[in-house]
PDB file of N, CA and C in Angstrom:
ATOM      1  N   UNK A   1      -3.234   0.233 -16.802  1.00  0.00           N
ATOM      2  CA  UNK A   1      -4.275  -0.451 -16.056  1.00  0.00           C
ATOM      3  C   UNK A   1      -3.716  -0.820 -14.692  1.00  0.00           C
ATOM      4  N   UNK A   2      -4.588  -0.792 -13.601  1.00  0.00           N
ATOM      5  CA  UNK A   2      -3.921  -0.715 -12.631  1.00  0.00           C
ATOM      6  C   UNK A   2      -4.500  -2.325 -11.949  1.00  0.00           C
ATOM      7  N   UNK A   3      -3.756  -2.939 -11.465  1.00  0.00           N
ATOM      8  CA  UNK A   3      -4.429  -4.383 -10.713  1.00  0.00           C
ATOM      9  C   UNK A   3      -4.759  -3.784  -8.880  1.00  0.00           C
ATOM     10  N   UNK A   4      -5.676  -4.175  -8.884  1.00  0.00           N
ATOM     11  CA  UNK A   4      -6.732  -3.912  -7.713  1.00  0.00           C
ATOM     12  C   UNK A   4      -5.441  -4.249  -6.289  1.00  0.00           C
ATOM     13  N   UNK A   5      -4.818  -5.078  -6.408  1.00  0.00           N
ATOM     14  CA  UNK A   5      -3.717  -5.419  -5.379  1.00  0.00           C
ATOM     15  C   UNK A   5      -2.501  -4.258  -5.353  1.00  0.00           C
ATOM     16  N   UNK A   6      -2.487  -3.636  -6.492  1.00  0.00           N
ATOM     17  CA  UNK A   6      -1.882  -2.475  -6.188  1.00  0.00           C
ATOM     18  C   UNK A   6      -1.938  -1.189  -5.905  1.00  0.00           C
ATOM     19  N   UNK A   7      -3.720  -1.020  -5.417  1.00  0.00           N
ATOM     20  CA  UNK A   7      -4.333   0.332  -5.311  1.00  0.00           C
ATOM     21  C   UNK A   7      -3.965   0.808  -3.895  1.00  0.00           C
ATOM     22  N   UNK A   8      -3.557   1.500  -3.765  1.00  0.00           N
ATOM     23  CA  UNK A   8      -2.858   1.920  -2.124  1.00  0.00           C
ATOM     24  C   UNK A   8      -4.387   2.860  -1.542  1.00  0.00           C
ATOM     25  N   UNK A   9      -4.894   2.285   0.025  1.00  0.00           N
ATOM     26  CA  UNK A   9      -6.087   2.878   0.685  1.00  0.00           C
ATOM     27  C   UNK A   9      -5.315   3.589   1.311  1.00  0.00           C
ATOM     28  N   UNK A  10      -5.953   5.045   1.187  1.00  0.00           N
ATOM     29  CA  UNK A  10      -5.914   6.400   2.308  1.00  0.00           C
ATOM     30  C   UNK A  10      -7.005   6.497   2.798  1.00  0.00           C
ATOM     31  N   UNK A  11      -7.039   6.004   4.088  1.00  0.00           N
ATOM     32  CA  UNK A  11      -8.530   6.189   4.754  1.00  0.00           C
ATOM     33  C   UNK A  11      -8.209   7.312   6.011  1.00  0.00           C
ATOM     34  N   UNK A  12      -9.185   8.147   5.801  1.00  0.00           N
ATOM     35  CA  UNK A  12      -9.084   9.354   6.902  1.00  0.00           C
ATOM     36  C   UNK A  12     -10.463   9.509   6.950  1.00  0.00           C
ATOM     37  N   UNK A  13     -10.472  10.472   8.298  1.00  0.00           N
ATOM     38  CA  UNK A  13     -11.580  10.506   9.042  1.00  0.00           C
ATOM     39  C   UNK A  13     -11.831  11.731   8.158  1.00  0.00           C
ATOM     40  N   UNK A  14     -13.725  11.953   7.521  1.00  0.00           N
ATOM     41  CA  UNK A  14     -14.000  13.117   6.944  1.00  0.00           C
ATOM     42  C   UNK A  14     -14.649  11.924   5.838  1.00  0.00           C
ATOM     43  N   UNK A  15     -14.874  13.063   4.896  1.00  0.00           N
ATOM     44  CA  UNK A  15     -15.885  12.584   3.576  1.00  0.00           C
ATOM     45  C   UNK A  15     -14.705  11.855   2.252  1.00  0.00           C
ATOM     46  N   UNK A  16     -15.458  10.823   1.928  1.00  0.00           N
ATOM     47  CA  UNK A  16     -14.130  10.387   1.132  1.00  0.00           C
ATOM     48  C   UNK A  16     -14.650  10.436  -0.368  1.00  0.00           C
ATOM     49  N   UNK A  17     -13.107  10.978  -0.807  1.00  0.00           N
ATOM     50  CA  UNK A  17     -13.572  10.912  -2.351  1.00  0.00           C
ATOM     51  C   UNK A  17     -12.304  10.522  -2.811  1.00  0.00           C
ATOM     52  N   UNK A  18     -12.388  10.139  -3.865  1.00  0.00           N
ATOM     53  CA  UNK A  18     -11.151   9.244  -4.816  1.00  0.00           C
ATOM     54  C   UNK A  18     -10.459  10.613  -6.082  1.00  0.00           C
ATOM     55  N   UNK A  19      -8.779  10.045  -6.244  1.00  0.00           N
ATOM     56  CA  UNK A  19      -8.238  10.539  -7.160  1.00  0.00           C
ATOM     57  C   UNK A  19      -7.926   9.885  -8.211  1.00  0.00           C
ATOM     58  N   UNK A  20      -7.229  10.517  -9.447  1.00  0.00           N
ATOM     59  CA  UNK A  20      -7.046   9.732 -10.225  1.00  0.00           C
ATOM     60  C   UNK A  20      -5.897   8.517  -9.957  1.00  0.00           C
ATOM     61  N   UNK A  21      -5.042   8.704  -8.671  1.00  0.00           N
ATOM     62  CA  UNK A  21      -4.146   7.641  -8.601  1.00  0.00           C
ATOM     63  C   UNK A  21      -4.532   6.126  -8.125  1.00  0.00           C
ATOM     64  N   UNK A  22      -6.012   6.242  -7.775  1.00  0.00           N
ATOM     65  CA  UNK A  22      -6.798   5.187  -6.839  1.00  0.00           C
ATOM     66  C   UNK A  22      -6.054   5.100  -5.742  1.00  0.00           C
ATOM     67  N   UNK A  23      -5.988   6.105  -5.389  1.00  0.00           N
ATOM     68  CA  UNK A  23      -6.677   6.509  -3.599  1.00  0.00           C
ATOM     69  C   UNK A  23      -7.187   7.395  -3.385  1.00  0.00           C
ATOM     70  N   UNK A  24      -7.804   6.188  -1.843  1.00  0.00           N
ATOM     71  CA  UNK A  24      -9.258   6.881  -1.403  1.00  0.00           C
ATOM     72  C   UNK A  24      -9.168   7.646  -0.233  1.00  0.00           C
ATOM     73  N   UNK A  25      -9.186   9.378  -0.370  1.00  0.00           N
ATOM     74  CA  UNK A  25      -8.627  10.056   1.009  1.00  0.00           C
ATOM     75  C   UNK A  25      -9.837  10.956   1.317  1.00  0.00           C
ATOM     76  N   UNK A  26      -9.465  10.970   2.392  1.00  0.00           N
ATOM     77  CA  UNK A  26     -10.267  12.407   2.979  1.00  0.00           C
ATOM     78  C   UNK A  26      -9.370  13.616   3.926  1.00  0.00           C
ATOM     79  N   UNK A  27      -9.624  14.035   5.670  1.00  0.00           N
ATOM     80  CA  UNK A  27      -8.922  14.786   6.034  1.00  0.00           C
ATOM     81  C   UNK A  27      -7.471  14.733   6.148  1.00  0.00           C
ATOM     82  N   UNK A  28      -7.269  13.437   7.483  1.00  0.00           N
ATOM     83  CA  UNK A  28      -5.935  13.298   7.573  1.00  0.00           C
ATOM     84  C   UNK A  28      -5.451  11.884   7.143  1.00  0.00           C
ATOM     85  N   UNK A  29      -3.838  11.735   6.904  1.00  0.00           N
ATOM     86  CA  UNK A  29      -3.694  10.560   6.248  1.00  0.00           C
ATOM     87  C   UNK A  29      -3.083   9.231   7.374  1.00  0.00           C
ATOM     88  N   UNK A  30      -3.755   8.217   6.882  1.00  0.00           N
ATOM     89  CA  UNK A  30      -3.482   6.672   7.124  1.00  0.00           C
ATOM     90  C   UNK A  30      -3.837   6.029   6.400  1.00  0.00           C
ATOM     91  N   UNK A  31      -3.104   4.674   6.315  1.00  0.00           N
ATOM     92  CA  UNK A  31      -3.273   3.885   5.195  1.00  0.00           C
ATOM     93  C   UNK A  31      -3.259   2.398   5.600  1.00  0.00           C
ATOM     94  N   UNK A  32      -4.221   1.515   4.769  1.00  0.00           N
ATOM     95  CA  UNK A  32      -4.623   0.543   5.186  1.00  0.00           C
ATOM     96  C   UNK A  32      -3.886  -0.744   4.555  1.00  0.00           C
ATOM     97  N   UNK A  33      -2.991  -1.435   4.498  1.00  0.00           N
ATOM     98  CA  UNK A  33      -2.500  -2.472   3.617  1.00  0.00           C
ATOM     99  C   UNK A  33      -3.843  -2.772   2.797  1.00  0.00           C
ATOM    100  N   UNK A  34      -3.458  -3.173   1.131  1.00  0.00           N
ATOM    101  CA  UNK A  34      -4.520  -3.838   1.126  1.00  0.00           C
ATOM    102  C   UNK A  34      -4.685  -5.757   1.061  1.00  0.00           C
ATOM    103  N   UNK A  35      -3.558  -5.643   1.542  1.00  0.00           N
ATOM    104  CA  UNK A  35      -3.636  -7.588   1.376  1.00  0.00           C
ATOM    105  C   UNK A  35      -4.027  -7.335   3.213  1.00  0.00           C
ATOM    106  N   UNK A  36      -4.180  -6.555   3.964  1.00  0.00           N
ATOM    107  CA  UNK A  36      -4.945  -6.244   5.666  1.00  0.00           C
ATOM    108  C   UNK A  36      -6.158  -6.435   5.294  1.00  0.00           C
ATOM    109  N   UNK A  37      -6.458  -5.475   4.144  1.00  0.00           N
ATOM    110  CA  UNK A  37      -7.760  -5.357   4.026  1.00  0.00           C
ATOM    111  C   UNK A  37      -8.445  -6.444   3.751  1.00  0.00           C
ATOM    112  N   UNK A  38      -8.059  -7.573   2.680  1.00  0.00           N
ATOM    113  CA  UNK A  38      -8.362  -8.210   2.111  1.00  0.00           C
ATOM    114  C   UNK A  38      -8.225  -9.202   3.306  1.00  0.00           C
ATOM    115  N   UNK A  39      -7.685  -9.858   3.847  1.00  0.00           N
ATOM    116  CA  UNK A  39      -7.305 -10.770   4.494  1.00  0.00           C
ATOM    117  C   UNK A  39      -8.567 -10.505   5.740  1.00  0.00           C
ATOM    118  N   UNK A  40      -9.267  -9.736   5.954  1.00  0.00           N
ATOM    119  CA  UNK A  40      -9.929  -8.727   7.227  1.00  0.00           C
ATOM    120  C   UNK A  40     -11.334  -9.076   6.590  1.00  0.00           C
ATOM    121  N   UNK A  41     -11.786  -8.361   5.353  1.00  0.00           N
ATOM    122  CA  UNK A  41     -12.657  -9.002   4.533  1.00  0.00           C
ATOM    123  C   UNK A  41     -13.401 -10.585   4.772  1.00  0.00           C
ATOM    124  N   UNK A  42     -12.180 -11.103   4.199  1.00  0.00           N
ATOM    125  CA  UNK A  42     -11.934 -12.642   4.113  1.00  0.00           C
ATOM    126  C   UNK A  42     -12.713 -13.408   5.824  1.00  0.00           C
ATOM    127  N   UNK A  43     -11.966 -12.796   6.754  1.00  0.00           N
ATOM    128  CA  UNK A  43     -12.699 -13.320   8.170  1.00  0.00           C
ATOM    129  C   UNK A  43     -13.731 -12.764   8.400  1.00  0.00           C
ATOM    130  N   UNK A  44     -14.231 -11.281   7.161  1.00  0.00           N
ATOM    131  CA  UNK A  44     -15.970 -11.158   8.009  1.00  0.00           C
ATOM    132  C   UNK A  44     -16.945 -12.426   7.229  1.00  0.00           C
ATOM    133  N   UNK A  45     -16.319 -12.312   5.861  1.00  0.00           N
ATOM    134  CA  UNK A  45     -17.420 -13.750   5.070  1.00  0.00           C
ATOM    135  C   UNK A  45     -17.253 -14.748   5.824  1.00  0.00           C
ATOM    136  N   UNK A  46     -16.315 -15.207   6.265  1.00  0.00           N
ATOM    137  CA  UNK A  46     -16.319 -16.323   6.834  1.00  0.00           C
ATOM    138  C   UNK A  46     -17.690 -16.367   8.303  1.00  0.00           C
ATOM    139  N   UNK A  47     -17.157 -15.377   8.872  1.00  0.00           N
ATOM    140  CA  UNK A  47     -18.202 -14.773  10.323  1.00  0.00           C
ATOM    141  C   UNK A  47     -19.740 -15.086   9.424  1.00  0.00           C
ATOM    142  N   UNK A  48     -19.624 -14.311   8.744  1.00  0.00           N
ATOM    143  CA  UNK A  48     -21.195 -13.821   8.089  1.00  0.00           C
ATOM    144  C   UNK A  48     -21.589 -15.693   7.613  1.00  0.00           C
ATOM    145  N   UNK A  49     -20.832 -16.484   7.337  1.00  0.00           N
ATOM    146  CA  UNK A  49     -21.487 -17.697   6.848  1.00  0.00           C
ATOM    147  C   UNK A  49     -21.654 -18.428   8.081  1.00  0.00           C
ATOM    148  N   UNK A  50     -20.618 -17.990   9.270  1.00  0.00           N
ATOM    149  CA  UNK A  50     -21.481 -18.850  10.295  1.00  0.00           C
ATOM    150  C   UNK A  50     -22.206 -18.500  10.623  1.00  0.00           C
ATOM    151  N   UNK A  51     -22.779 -17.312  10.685  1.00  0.00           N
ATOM    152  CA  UNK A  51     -24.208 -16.990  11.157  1.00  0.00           C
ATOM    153  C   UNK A  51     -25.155 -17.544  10.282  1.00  0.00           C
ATOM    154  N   UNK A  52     -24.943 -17.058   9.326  1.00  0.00           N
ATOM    155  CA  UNK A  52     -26.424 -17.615   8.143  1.00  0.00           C
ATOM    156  C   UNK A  52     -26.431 -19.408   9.047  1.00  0.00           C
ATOM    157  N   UNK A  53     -25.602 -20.274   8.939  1.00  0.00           N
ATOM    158  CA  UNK A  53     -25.273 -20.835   9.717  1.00  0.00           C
ATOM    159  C   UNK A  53     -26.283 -21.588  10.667  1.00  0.00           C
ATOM    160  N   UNK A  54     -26.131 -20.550  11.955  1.00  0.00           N
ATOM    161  CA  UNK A  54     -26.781 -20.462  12.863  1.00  0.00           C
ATOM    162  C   UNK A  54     -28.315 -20.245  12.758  1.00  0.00           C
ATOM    163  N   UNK A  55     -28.498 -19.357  11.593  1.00  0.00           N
ATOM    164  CA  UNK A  55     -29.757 -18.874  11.174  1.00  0.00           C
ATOM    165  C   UNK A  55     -30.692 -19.828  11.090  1.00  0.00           C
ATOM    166  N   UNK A  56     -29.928 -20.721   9.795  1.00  0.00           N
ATOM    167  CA  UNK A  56     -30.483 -22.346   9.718  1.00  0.00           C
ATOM    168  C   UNK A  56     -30.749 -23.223  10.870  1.00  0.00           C
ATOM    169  N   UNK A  57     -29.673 -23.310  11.440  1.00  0.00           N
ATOM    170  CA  UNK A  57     -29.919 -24.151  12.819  1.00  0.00           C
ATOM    171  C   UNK A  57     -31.677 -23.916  13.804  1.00  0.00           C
ATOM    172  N   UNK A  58     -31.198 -22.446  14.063  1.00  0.00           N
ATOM    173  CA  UNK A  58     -32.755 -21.773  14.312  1.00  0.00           C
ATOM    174  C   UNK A  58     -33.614 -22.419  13.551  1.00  0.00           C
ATOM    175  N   UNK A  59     -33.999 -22.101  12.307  1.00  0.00           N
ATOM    176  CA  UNK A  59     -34.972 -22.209  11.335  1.00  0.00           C
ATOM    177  C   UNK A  59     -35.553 -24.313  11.385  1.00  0.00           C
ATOM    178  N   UNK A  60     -34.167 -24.732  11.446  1.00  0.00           N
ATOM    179  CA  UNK A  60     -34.400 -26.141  11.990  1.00  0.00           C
ATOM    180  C   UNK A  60     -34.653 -26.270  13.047  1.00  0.00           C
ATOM    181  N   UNK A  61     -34.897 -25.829  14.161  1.00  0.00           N
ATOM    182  CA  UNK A  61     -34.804 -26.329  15.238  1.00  0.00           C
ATOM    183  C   UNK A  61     -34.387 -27.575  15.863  1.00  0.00           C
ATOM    184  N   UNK A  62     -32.742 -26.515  15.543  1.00  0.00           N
ATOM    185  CA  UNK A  62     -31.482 -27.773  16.223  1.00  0.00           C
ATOM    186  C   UNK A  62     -31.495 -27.752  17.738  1.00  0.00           C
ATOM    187  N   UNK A  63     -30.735 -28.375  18.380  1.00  0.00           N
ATOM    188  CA  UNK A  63     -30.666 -28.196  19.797  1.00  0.00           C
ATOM    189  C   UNK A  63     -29.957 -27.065  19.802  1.00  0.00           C
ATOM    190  N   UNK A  64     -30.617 -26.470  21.115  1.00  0.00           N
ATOM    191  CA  UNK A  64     -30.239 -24.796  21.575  1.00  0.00           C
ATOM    192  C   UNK A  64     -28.823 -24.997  22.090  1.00  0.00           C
ATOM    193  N   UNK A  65     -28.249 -26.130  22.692  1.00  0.00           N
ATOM    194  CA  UNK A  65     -26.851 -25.476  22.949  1.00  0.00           C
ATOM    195  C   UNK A  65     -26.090 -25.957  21.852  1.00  0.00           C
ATOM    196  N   UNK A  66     -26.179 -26.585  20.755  1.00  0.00           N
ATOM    197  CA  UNK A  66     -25.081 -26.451  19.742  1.00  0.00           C
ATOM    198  C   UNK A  66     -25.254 -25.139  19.061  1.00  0.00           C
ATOM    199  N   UNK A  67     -26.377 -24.538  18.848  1.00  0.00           N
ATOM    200  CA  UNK A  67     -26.516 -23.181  18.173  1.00  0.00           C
ATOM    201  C   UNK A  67     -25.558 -22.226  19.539  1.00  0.00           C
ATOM    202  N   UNK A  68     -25.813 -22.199  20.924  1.00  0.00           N
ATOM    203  CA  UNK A  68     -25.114 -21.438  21.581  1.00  0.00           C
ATOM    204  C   UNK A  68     -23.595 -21.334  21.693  1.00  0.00           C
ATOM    205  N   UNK A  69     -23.090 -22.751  21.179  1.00  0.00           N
ATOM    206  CA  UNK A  69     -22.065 -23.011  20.870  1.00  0.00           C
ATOM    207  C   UNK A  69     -21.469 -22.311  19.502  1.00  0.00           C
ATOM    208  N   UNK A  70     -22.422 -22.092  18.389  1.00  0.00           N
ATOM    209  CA  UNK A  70     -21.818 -22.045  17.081  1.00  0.00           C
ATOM    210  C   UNK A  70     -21.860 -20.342  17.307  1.00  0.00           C
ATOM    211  N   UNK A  71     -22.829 -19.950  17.849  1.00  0.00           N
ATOM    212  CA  UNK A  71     -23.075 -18.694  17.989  1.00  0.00           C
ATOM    213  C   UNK A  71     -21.574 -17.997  19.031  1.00  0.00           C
ATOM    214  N   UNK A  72     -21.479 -18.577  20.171  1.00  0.00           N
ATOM    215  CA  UNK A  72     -19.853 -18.792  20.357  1.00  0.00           C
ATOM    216  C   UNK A  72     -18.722 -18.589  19.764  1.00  0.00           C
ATOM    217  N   UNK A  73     -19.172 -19.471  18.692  1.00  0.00           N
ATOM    218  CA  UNK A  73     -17.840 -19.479  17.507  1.00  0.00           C
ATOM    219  C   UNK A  73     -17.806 -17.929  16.548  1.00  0.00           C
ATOM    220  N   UNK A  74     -19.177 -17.480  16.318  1.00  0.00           N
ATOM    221  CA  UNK A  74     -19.376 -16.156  15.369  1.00  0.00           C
ATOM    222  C   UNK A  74     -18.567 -15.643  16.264  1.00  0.00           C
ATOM    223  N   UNK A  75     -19.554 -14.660  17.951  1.00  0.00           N
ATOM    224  CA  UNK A  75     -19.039 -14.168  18.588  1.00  0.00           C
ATOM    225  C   UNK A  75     -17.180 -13.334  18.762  1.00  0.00           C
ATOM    226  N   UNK A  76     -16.610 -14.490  18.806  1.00  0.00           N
ATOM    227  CA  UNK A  76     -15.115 -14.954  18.500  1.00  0.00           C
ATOM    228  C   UNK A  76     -14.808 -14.517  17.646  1.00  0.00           C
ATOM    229  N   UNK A  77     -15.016 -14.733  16.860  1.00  0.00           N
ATOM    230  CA  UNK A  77     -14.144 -14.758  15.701  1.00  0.00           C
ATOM    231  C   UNK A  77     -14.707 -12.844  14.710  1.00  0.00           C
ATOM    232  N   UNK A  78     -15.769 -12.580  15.463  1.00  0.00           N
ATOM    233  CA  UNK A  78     -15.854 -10.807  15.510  1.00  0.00           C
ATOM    234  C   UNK A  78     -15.141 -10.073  16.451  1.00  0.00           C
ATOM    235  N   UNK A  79     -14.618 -10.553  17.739  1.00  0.00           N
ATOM    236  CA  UNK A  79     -13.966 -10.197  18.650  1.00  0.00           C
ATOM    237  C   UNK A  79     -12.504 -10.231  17.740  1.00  0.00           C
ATOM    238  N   UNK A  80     -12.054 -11.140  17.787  1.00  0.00           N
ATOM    239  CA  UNK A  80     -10.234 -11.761  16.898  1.00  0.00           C
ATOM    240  C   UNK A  80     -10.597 -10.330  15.647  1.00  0.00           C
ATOM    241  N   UNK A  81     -11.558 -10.358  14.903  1.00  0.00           N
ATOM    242  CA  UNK A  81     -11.279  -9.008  13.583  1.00  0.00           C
ATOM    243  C   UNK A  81     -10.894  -7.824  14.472  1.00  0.00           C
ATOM    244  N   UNK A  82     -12.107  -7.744  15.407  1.00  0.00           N
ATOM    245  CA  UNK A  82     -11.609  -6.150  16.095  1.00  0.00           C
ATOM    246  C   UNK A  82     -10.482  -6.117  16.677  1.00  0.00           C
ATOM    247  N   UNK A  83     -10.160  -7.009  17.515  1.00  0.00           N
ATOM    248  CA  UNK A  83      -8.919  -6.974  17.989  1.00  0.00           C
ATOM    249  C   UNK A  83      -7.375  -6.669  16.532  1.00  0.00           C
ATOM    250  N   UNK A  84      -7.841  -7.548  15.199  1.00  0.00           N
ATOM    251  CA  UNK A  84      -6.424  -7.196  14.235  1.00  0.00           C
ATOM    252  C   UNK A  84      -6.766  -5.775  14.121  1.00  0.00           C
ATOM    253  N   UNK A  85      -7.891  -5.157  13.736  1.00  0.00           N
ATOM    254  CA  UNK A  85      -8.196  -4.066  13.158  1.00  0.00           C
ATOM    255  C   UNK A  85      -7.435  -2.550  14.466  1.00  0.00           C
ATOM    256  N   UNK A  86      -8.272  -2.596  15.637  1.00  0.00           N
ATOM    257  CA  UNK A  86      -7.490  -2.063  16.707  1.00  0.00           C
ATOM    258  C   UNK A  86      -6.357  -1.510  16.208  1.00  0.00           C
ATOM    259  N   UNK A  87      -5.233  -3.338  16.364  1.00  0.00           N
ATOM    260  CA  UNK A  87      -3.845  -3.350  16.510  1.00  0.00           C
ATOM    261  C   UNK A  87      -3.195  -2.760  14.833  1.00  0.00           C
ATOM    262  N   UNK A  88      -3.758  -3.061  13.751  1.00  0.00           N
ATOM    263  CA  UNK A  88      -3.500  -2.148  12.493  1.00  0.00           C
ATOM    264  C   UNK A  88      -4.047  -0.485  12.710  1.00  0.00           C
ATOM    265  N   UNK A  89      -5.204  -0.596  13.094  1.00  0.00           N
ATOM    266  CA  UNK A  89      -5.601   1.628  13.159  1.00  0.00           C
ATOM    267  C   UNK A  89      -4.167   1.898  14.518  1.00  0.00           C
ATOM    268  N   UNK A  90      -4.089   1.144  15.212  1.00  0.00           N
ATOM    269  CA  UNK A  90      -2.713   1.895  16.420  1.00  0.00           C
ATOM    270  C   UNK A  90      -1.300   2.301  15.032  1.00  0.00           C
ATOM    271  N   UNK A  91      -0.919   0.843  14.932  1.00  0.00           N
ATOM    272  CA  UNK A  91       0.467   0.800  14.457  1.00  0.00           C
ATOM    273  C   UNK A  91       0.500   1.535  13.360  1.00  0.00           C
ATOM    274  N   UNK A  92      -0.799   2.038  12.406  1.00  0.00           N
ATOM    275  CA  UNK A  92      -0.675   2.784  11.390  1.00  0.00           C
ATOM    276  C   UNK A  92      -1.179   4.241  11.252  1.00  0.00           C
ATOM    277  N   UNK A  93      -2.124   4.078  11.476  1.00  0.00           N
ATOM    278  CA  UNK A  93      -3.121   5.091  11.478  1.00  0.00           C
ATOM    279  C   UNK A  93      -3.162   6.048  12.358  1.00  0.00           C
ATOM    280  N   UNK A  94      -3.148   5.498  13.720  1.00  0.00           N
ATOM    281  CA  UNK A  94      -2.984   6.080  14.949  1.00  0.00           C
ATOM    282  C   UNK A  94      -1.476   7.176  15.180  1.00  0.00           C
ATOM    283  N   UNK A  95      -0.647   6.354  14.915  1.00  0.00           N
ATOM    284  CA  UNK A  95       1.128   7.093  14.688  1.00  0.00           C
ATOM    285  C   UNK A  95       1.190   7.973  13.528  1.00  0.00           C
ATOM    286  N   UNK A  96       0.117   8.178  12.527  1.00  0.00           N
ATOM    287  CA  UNK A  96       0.093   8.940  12.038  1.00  0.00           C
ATOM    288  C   UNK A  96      -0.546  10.216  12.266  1.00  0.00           C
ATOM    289  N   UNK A  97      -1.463  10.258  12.756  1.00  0.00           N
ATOM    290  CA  UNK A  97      -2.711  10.833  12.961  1.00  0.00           C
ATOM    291  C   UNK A  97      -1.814  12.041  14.478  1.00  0.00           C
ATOM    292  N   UNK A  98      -0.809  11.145  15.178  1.00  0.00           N
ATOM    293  CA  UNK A  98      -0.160  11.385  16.513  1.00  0.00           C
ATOM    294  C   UNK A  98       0.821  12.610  15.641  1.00  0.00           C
ATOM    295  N   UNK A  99       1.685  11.650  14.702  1.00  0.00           N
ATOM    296  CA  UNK A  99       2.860  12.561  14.335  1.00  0.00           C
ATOM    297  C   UNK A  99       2.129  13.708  13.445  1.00  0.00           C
ATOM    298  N   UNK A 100       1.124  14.044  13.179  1.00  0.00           N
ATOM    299  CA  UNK A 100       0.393  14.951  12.328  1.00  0.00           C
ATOM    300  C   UNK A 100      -0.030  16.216  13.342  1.00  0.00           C
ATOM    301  N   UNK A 101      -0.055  15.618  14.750  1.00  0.00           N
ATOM    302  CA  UNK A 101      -1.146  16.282  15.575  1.00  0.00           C
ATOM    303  C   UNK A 101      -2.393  16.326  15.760  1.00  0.00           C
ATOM    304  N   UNK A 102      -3.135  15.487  14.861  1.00  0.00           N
ATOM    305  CA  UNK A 102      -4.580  15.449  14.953  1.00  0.00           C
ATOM    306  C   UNK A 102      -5.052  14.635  15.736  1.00  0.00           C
ATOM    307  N   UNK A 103      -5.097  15.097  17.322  1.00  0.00           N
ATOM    308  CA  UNK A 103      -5.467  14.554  18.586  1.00  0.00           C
ATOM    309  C   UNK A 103      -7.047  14.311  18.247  1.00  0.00           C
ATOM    310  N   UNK A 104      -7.681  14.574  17.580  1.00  0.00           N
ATOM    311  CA  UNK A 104      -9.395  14.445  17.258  1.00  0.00           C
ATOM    312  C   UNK A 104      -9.379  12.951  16.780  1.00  0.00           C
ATOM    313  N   UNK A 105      -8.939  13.228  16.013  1.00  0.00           N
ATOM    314  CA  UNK A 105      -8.799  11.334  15.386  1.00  0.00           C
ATOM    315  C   UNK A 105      -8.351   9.946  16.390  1.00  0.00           C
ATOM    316  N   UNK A 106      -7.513  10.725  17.704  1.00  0.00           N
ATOM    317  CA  UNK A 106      -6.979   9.557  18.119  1.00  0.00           C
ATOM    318  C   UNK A 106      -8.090   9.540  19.791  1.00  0.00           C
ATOM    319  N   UNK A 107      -8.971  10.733  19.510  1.00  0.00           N
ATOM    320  CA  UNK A 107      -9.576  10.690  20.885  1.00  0.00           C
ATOM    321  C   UNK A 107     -10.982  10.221  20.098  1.00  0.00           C
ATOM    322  N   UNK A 108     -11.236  10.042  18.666  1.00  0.00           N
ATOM    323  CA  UNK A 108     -12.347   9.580  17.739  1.00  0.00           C
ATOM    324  C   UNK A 108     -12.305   7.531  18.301  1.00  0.00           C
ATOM    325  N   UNK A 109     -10.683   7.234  18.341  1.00  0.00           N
ATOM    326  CA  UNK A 109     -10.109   5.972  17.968  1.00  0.00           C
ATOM    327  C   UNK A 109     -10.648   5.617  19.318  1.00  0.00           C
ATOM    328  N   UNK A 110     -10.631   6.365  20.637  1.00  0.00           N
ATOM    329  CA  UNK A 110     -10.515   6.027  22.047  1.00  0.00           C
ATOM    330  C   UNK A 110     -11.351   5.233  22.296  1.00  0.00           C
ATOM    331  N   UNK A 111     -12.751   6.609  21.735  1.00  0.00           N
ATOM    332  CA  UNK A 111     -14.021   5.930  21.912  1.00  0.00           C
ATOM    333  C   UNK A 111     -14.408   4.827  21.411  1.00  0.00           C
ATOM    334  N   UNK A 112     -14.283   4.667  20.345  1.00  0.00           N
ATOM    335  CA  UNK A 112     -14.541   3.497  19.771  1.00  0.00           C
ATOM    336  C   UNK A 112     -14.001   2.171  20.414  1.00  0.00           C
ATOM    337  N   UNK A 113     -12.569   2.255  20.321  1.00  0.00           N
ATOM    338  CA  UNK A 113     -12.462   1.386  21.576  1.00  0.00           C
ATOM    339  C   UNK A 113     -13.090   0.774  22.388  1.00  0.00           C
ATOM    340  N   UNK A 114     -13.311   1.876  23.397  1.00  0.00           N
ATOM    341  CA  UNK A 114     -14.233   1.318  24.936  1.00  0.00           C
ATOM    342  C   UNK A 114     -15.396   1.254  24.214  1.00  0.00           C
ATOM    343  N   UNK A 115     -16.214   1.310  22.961  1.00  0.00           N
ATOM    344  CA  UNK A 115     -17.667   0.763  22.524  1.00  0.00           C
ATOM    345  C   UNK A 115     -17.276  -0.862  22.376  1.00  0.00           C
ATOM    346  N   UNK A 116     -15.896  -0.805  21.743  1.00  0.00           N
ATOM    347  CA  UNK A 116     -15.816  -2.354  21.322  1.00  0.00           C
ATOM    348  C   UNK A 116     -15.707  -3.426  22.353  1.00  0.00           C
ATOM    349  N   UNK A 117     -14.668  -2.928  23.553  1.00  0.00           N
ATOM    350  CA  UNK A 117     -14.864  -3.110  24.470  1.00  0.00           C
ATOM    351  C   UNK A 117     -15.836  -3.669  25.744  1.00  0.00           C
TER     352      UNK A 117
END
């Protein structure tokens, strides 16, 4: 039996399908920690409850600049994920994808970038 903290992610660009070792691969290989993952997770629920959050505030009709404020705070704190996520697809994914040769993946990574950007 395998505990979920020890399932190693292969995430590659392409269609993903699973083996019997529990990992999840497709074309080329990178790999995602999963206490990254988890920890990455962890700050979107958090994001996602300040919005609902905010939602309420709306729905009450709180004053508009503490909602612009809290909405502030979501904002942020989706910026801070992309920014870890970025800096994990470079240091992992990216150096792999480099030492492999698969310039598609890292000119895939570019764009995305300057969207997040």
């Amino acid at each position: 039996m395998t505990n979920k903290s020890d399932t190693k992610i292969q995430h590659e660009h392409g269609e993903h399908t699973e083996n019997t070792e529990n990992t999840v691969s497709v074309s080329h290989g990178h790999y995602h920690s999963p206490d990254e993952k988890k920890k990455q997770l962890n700050r979107l629920s958090k994001a996602a409850g300040h919005l609902q959050h905010v939602r309420r505030m709306i729905e009450n009709d709180e004053d508009c600049a503490d909602v612009l404020i809290q909405l502030s705070a979501v904002n942020s704190a989706l910026r801070s994920l992309g920014k870890e996520i970025i800096n994990e697809h470079m240091t992992h994914c990216i150096i792999h994808a480099i030492e492999e040769g698969d310039m598609k993946a890292v000119e895939e990574f570019q764009k995305a970038v300057k969207k997040f950007v």
